[in-house]
C-alpha atoms as a PDB file:
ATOM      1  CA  UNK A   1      33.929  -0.196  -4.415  1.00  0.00           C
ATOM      2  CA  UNK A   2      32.092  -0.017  -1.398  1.00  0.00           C
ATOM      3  CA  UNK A   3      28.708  -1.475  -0.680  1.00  0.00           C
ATOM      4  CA  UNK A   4      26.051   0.655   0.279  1.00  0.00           C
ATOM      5  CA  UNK A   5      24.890  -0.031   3.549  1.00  0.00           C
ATOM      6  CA  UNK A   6      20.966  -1.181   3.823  1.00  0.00           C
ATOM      7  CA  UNK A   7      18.525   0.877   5.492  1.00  0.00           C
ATOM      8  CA  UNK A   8      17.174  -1.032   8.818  1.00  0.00           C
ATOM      9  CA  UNK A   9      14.610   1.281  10.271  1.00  0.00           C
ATOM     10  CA  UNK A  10      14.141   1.937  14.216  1.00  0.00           C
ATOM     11  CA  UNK A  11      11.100   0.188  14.348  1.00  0.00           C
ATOM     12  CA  UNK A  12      12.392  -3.178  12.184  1.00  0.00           C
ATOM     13  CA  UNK A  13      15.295  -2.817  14.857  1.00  0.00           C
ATOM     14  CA  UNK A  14      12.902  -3.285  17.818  1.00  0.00           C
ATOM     15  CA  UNK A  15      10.266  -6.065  16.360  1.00  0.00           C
ATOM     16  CA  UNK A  16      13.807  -7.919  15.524  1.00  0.00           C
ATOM     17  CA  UNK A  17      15.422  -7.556  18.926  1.00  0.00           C
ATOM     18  CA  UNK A  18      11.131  -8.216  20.280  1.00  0.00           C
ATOM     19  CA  UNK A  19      11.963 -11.313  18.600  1.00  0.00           C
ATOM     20  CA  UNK A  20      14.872 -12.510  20.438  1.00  0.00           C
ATOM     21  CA  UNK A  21      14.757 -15.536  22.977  1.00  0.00           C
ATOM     22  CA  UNK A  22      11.299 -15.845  22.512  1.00  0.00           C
ATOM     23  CA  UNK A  23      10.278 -18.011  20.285  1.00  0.00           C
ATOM     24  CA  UNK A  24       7.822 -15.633  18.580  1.00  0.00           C
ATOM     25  CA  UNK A  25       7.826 -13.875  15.481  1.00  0.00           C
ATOM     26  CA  UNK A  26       6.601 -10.266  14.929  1.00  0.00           C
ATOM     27  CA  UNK A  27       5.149  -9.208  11.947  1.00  0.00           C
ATOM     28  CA  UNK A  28       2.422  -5.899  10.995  1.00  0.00           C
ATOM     29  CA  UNK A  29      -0.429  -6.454   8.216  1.00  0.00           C
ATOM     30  CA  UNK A  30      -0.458  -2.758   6.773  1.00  0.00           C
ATOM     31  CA  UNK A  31      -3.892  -2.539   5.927  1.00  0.00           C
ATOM     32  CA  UNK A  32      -3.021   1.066   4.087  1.00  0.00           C
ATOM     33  CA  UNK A  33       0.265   1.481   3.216  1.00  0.00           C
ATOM     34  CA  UNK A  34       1.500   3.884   5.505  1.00  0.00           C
ATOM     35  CA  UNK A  35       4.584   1.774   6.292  1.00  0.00           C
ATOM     36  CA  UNK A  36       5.833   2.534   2.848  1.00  0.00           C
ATOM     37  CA  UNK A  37       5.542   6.536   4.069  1.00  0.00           C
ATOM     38  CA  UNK A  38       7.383   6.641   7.116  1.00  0.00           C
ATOM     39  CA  UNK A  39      11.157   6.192   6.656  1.00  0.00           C
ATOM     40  CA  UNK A  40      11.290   5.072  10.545  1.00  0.00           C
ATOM     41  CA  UNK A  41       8.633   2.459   9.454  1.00  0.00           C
ATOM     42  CA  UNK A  42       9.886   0.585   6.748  1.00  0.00           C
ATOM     43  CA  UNK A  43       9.974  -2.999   6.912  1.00  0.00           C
ATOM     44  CA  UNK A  44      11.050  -5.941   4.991  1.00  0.00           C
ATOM     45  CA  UNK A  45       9.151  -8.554   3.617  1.00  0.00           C
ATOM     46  CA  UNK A  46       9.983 -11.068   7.161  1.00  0.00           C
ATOM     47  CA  UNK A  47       8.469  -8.485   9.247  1.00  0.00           C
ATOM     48  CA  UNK A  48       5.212  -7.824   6.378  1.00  0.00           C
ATOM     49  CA  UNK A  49       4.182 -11.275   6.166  1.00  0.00           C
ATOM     50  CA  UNK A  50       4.045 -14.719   8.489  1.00  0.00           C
ATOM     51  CA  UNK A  51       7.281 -16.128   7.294  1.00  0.00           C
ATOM     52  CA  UNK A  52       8.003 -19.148   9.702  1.00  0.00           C
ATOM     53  CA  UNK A  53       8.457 -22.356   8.893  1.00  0.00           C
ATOM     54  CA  UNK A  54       5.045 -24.013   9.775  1.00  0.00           C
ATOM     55  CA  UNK A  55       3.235 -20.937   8.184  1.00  0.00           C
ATOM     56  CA  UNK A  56       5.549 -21.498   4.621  1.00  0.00           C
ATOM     57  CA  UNK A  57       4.746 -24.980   4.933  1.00  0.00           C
ATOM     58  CA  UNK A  58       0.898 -24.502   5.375  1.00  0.00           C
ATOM     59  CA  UNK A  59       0.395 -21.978   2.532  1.00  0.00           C
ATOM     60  CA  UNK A  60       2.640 -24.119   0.166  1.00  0.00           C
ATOM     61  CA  UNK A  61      -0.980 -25.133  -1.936  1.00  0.00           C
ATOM     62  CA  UNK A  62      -3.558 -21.955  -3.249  1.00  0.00           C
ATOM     63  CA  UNK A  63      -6.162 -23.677  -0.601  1.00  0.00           C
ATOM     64  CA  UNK A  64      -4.104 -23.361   2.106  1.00  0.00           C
ATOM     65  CA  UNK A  65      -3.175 -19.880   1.058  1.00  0.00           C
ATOM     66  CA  UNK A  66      -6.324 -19.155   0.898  1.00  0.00           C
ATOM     67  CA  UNK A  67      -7.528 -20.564   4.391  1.00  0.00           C
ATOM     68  CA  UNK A  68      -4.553 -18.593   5.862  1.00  0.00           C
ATOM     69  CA  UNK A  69      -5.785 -15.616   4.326  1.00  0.00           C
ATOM     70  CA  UNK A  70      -9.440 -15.800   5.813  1.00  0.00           C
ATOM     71  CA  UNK A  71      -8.243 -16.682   9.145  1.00  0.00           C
ATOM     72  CA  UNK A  72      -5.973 -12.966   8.705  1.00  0.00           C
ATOM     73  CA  UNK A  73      -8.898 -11.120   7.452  1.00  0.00           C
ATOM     74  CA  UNK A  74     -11.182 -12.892   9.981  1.00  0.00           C
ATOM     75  CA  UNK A  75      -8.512 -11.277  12.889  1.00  0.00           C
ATOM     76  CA  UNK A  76      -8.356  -8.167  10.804  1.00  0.00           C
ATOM     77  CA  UNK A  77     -11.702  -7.475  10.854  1.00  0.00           C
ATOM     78  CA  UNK A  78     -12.214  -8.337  14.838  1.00  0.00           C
ATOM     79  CA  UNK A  79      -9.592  -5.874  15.276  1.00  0.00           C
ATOM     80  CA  UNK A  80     -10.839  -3.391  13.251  1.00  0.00           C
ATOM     81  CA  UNK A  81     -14.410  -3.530  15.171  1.00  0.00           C
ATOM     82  CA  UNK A  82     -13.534  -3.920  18.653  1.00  0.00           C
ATOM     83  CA  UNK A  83     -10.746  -1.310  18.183  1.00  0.00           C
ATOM     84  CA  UNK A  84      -8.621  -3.592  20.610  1.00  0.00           C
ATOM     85  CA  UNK A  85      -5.941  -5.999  20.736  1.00  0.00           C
ATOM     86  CA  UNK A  86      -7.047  -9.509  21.103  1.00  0.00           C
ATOM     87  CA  UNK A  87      -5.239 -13.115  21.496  1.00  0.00           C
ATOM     88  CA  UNK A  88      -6.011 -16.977  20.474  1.00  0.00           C
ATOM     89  CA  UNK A  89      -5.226 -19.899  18.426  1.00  0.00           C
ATOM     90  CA  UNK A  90      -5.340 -19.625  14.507  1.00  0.00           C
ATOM     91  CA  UNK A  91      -7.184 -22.435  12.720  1.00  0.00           C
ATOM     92  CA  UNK A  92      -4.220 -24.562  12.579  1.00  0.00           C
ATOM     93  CA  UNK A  93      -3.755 -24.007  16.760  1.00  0.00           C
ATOM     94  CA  UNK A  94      -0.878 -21.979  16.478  1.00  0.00           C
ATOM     95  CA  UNK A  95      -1.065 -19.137  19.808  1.00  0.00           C
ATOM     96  CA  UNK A  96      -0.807 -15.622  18.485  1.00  0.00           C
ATOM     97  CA  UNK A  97      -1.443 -11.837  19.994  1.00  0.00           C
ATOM     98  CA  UNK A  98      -2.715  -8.856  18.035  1.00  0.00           C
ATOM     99  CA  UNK A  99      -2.663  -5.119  17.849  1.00  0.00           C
ATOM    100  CA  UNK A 100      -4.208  -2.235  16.420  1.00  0.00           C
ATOM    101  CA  UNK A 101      -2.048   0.742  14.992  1.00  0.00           C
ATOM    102  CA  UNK A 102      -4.084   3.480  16.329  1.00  0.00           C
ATOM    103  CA  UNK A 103      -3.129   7.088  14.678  1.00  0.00           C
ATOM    104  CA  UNK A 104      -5.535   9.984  15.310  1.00  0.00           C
ATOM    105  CA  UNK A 105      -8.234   7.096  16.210  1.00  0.00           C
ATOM    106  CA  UNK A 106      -7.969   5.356  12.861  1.00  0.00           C
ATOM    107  CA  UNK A 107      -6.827   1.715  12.960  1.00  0.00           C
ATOM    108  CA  UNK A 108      -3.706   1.513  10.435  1.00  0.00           C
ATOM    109  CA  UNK A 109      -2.818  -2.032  10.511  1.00  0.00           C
ATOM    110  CA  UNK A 110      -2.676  -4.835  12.553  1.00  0.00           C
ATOM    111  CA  UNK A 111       0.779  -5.999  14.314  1.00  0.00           C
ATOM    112  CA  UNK A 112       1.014  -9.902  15.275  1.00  0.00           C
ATOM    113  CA  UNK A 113       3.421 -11.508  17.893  1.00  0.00           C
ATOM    114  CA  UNK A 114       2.586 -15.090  16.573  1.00  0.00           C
ATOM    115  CA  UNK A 115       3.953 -18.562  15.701  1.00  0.00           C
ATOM    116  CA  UNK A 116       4.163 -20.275  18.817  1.00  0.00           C
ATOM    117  CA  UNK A 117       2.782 -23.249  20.656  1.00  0.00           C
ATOM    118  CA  UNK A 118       1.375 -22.623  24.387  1.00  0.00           C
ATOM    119  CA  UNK A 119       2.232 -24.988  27.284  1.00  0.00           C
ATOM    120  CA  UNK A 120      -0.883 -26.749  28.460  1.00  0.00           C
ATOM    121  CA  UNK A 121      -2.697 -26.350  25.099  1.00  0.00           C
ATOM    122  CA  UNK A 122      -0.785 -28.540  22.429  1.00  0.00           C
ATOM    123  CA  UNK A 123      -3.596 -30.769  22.544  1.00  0.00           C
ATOM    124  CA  UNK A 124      -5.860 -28.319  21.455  1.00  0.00           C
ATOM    125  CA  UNK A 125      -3.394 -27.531  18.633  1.00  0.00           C
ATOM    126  CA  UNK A 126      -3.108 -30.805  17.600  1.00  0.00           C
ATOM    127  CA  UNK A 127      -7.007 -31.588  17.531  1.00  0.00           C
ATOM    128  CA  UNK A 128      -7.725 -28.296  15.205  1.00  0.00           C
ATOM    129  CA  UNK A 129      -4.977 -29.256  12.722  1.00  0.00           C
ATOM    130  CA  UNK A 130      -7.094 -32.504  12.549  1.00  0.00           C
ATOM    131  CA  UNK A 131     -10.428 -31.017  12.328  1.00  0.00           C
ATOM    132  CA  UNK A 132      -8.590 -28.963   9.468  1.00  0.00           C
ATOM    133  CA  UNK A 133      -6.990 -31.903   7.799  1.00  0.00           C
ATOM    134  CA  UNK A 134     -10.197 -33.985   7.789  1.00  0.00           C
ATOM    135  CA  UNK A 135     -12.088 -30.385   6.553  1.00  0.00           C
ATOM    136  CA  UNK A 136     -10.024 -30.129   3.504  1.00  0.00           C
ATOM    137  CA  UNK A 137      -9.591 -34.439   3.472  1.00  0.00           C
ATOM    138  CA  UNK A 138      -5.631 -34.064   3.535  1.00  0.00           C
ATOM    139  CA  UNK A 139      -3.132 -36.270   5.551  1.00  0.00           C
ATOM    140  CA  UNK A 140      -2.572 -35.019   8.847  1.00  0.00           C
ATOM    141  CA  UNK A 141       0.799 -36.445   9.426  1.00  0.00           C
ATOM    142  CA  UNK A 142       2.659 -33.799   7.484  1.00  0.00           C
ATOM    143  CA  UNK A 143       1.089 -30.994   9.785  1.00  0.00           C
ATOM    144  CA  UNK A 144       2.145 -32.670  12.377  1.00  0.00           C
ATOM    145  CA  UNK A 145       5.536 -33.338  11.566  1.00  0.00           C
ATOM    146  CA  UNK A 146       5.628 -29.871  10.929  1.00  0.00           C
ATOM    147  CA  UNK A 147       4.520 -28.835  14.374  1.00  0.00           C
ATOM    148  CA  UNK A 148       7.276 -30.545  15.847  1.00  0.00           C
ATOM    149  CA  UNK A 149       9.381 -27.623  14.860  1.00  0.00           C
ATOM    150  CA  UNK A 150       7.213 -24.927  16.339  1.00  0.00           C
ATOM    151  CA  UNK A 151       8.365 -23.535  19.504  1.00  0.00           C
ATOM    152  CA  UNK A 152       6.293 -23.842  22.439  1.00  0.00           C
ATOM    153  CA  UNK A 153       6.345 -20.690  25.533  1.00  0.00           C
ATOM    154  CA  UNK A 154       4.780 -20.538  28.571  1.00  0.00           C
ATOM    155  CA  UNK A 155       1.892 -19.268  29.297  1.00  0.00           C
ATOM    156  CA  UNK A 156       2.831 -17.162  32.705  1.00  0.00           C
ATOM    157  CA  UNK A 157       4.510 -14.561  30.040  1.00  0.00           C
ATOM    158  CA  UNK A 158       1.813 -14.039  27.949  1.00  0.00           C
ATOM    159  CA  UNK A 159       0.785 -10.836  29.691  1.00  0.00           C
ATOM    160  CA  UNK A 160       4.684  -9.873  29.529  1.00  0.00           C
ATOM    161  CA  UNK A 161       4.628 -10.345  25.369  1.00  0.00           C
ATOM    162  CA  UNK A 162       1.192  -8.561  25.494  1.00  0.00           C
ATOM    163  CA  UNK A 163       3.079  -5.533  26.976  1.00  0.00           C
ATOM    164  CA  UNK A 164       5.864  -5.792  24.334  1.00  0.00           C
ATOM    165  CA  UNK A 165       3.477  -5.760  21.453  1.00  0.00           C
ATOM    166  CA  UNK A 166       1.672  -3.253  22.567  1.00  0.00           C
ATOM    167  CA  UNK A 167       4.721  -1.105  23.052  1.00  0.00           C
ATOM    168  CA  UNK A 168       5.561  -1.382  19.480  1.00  0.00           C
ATOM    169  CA  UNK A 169       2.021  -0.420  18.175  1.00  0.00           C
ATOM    170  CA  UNK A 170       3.036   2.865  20.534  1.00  0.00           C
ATOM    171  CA  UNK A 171       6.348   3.490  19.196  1.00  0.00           C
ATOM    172  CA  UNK A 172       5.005   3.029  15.799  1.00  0.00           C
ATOM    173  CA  UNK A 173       2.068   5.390  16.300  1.00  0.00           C
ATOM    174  CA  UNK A 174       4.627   8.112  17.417  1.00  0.00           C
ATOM    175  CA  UNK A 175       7.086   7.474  14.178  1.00  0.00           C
ATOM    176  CA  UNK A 176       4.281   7.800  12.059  1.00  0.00           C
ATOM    177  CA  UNK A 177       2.696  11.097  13.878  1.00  0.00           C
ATOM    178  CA  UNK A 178       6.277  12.783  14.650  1.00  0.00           C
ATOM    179  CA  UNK A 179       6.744  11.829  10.637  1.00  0.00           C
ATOM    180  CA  UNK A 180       4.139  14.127   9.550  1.00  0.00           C
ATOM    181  CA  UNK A 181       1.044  11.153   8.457  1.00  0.00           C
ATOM    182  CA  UNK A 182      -2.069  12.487   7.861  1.00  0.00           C
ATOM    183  CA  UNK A 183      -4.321   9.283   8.841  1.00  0.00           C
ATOM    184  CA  UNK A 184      -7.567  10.432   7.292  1.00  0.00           C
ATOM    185  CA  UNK A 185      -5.936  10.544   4.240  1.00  0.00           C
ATOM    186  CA  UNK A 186      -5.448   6.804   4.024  1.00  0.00           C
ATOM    187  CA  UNK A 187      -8.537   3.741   2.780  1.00  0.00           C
ATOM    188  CA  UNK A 188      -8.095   1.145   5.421  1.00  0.00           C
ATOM    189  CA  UNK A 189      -9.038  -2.344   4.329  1.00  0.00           C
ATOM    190  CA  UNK A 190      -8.789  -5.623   6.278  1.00  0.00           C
ATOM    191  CA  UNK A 191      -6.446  -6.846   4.278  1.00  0.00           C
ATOM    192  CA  UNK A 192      -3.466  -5.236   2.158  1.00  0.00           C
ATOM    193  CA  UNK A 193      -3.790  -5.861  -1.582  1.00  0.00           C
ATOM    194  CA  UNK A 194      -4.494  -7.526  -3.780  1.00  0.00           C
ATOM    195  CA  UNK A 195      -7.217  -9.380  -1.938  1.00  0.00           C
ATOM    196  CA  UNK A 196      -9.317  -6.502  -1.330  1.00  0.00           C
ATOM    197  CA  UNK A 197     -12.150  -7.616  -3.436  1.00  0.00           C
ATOM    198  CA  UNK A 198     -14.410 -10.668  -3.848  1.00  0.00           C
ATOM    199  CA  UNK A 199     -12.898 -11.009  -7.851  1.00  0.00           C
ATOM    200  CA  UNK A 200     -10.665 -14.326  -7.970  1.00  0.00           C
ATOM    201  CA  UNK A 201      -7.758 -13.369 -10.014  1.00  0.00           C
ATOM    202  CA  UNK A 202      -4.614 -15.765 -11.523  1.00  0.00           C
ATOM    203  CA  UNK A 203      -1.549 -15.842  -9.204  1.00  0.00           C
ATOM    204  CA  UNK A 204       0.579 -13.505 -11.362  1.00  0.00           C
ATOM    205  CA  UNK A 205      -2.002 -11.091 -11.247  1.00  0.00           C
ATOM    206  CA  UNK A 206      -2.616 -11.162  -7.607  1.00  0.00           C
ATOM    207  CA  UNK A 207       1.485 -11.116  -7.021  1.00  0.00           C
ATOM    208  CA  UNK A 208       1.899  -7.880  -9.352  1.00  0.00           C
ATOM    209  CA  UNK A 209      -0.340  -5.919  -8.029  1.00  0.00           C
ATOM    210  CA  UNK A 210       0.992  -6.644  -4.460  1.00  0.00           C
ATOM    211  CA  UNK A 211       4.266  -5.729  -5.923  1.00  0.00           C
ATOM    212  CA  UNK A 212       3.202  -2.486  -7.320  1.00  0.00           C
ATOM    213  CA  UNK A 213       1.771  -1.500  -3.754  1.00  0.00           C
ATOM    214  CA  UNK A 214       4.534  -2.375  -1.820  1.00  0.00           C
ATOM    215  CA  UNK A 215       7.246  -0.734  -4.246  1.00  0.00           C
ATOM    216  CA  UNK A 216       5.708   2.600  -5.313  1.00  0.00           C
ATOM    217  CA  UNK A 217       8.384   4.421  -4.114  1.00  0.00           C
ATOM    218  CA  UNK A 218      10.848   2.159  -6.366  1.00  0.00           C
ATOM    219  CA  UNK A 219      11.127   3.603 -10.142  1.00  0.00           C
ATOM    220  CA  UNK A 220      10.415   0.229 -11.588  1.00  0.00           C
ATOM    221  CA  UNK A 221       9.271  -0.267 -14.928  1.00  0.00           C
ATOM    222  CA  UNK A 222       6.632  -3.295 -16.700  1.00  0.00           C
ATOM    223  CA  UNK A 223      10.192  -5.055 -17.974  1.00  0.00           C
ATOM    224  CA  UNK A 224      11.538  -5.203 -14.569  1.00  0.00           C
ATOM    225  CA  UNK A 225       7.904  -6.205 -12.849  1.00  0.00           C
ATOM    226  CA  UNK A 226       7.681  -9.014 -15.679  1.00  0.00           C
ATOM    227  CA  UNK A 227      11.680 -10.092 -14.558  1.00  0.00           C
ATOM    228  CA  UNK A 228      10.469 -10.531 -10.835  1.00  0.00           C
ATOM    229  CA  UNK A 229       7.544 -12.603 -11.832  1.00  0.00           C
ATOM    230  CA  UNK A 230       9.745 -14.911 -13.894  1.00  0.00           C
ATOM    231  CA  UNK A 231       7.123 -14.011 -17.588  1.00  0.00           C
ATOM    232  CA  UNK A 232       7.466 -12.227 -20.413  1.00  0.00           C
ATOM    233  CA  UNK A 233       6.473  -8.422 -20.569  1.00  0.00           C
ATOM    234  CA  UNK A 234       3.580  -8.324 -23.448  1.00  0.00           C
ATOM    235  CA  UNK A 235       2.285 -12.014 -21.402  1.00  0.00           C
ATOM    236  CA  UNK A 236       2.146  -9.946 -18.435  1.00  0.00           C
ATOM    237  CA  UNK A 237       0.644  -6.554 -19.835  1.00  0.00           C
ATOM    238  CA  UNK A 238      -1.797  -8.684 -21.807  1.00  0.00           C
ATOM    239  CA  UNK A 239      -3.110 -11.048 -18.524  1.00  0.00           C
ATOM    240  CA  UNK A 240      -3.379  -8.101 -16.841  1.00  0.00           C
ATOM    241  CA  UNK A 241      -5.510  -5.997 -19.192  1.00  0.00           C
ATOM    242  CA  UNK A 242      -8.028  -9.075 -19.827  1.00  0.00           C
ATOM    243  CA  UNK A 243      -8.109  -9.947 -15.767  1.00  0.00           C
ATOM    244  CA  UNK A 244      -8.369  -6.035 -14.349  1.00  0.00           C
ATOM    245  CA  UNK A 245      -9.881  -4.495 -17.267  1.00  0.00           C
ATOM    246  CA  UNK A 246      -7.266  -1.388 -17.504  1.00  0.00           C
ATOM    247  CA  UNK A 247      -4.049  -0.914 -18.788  1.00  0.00           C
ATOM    248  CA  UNK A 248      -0.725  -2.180 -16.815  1.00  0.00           C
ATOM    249  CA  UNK A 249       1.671   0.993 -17.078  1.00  0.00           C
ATOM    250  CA  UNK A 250      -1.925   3.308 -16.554  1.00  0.00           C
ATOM    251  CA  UNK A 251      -2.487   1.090 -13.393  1.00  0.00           C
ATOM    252  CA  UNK A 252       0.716   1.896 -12.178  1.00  0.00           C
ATOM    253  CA  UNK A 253       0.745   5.199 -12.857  1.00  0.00           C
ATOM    254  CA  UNK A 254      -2.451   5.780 -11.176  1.00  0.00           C
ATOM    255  CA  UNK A 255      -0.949   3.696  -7.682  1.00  0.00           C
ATOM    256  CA  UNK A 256       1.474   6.409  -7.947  1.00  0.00           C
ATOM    257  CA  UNK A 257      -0.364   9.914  -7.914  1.00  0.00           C
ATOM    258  CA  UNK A 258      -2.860   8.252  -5.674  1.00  0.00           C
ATOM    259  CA  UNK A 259       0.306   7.872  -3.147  1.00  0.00           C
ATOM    260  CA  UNK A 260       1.853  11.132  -3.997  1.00  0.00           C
ATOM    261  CA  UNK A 261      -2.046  12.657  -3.638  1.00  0.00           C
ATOM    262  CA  UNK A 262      -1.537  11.161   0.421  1.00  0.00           C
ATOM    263  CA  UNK A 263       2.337  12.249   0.511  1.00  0.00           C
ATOM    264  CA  UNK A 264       1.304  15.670  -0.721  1.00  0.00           C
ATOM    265  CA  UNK A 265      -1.011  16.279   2.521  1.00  0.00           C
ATOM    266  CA  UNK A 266       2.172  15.796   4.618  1.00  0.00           C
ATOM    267  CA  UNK A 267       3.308  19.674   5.535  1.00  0.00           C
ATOM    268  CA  UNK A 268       6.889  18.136   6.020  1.00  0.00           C
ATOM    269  CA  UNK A 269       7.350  16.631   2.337  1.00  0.00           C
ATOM    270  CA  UNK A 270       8.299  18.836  -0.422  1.00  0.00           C
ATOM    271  CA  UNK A 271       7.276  17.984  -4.024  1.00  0.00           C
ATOM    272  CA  UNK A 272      11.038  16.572  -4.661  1.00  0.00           C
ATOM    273  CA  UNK A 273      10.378  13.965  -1.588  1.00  0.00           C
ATOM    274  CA  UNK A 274       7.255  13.149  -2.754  1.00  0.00           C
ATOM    275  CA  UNK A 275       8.618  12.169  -6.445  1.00  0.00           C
ATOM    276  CA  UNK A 276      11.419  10.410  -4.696  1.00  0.00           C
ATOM    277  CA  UNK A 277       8.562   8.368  -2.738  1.00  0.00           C
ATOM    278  CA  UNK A 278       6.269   7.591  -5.648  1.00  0.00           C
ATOM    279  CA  UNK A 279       9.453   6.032  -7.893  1.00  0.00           C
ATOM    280  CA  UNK A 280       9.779   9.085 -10.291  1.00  0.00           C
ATOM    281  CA  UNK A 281      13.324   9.586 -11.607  1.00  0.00           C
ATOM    282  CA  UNK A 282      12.943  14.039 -10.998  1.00  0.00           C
ATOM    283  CA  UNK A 283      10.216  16.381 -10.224  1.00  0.00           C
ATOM    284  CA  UNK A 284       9.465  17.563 -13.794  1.00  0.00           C
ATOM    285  CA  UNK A 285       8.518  13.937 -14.842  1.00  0.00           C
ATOM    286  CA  UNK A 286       6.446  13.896 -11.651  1.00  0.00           C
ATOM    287  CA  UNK A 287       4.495  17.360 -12.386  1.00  0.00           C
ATOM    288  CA  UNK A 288       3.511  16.242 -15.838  1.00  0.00           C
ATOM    289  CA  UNK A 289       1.800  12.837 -14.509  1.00  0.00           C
ATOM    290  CA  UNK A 290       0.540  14.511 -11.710  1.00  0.00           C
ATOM    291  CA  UNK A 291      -1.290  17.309 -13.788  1.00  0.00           C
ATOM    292  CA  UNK A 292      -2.439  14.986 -16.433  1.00  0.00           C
ATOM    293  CA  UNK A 293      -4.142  12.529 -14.089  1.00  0.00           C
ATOM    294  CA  UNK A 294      -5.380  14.999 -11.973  1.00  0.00           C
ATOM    295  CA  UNK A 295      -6.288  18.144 -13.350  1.00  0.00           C
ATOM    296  CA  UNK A 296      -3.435  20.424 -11.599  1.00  0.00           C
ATOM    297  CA  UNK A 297       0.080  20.854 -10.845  1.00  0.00           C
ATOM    298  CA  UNK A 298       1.363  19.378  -7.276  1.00  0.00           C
ATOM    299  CA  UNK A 299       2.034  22.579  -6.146  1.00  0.00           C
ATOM    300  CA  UNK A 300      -1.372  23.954  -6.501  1.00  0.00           C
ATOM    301  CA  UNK A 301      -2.813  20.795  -5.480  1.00  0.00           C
ATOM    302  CA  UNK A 302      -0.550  20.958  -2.166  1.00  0.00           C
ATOM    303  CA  UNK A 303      -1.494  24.908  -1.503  1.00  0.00           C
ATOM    304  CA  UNK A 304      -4.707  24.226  -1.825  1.00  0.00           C
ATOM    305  CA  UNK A 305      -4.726  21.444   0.715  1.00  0.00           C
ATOM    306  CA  UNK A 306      -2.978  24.026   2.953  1.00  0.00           C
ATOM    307  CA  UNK A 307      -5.316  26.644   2.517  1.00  0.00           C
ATOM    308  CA  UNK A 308      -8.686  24.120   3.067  1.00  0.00           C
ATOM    309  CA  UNK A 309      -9.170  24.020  -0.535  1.00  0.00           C
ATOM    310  CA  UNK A 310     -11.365  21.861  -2.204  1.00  0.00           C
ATOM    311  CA  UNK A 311      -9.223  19.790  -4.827  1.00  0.00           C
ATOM    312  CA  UNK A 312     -12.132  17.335  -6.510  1.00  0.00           C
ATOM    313  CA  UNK A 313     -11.673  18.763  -9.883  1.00  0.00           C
ATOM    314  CA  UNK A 314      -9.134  16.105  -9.898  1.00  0.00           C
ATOM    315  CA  UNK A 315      -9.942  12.788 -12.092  1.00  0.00           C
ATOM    316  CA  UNK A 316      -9.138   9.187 -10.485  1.00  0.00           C
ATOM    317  CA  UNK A 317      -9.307   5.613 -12.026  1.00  0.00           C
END
């Protein structure tokens, strides 16, 4: 039998050959999910998180997961106010460059061309991995060690990469618009979930909500989620009840319509493609947990989007 070909989108095509002979790695922080809505967009996981080496190796312990994860929301959040790109050194003195995804004048996400060492400044980057190491009193050597395995560019081509990234933010603004996405639609965050609040919640918590987010439009079920995490089903439906305060599968289900309510304001998806994109097995299935969540059928909730339509009769979690 014949294996099915995967999917590499136009855009994953690109960052990859961005990538190439240069030392850098490209990734974009989807701060709303609107990757996961644009076929030309998708991405896998390498291109949706920092995945090098020296970034594995500094987010191996919950603190330095944590650190990384301020110093993301920290750029995030510059990004997000200045409504710019921006460049500099991360608190561990690795050189990075980001950029907004700009759609109808609503920042998206955030893509990074990051990873890399600059010519002239490894002294710098050496003195803030001590600063860090004597911060959080760990051994410096390791970090170090570590470093040695970072590439290093020059700093003449940083304008050049700077004109690459910014390309890609273009090309991606014009697969998402050409692709029918309604921006105002989406709740943009400075970070993707599930660190969007201040609650501190256990890692298998954290880890299936961020799998629920970033597979909606997979028809997974709780048996499957609990097989990915490595636990037991009723371990993980219980954890999460006592740690989020609602029901699992209702949690999900929720995630879903509140996609499919987004997908629906797209004039170029029909109620099947929206199903398809929310991980329902057929349309009817999709029409009953659509009406019982929100109060009407997707069809009438779709014409009356197209006619201007108020539709808050609907009920969210």
């Amino acid at each position: 039998m014949a294996t099915k070909k995967q999917f590499t989108s136009l855009l994953q095509q690109v960052m990859t050959i961005g990538e190439q002979d240069t030392g850098m790695r490209l990734s974009f922080d989807d701060l709303t999910g609107v990757h996961l809505d644009a076929p030309a967009m998708k991405m896998d996981d390498q291109h949706l998180y920092h995945t090098c080496r020296f970034c594995v190796f500094a987010k191996k312990t919950d603190e330095g997961h944590k650190d990384c994860l301020r110093n993301k929301i920290a750029v995030n959040k510059l990004v997000l106010n200045r409504k710019s790109g921006l460049q500099g050194f991360c608190h561990l003195g690795l050189f990075g460059l980001a950029e907004p995804l700009v759609i109808d004048g609503l920042i998206m996400g955030v893509f990074y061309y990051d990873s890399v060492k600059v010519q002239g400044k490894e002294k710098l980057t050496r003195a803030k991995i001590r600063r860090y190491c004597h911060r959080r009193q760990r051994d410096e050597a390791p970090y170090l060690k570590e470093l040695k395995h970072v590439p290093t560019i020059d700093p003449a081509k940083i304008p050049k990469y700077r004109e690459t990234l910014q390309t890609i933010a273009a090309l991606a603004a014009f697969l998402c618009e050409t692709g029918g996405v309604q921006a105002n639609s989406y709740k943009i965050k400075p970070l993707r979930p599930p660190y969007l609040g201040e609650r501190v919640l256990p890692f298998v918590i954290k880890e299936s909500i961020a799998y629920m987010h970033a597979h909606l439009h997979d028809p997974f079920n709780i048996k499957q989620l609990a097989a990915h995490l490595k636990c037991h089903p009723d371990f993980l439906s219980r954890k999460f009840k006592k740690c989020v305060g609602v029901d699992l599968g209702g949690y999900l289900r929720h995630a879903r319509i509140d996609r499919a309510r987004i997908l629906l304001e797209n004039p170029k998806l029909s109620i099947d493609d929206v199903a398809e994109r929310t991980g329902f097995s057929d349309r009817v299935n999709f029409s009953k947990v659509f009406h019982r969540l929100t109060g009407m059928p997707p069809g009438l909730y779709k014409s009356k989007l197209g006619s201007g339509e108020s539709t808050q009769t609907s009920r969210r979690l």
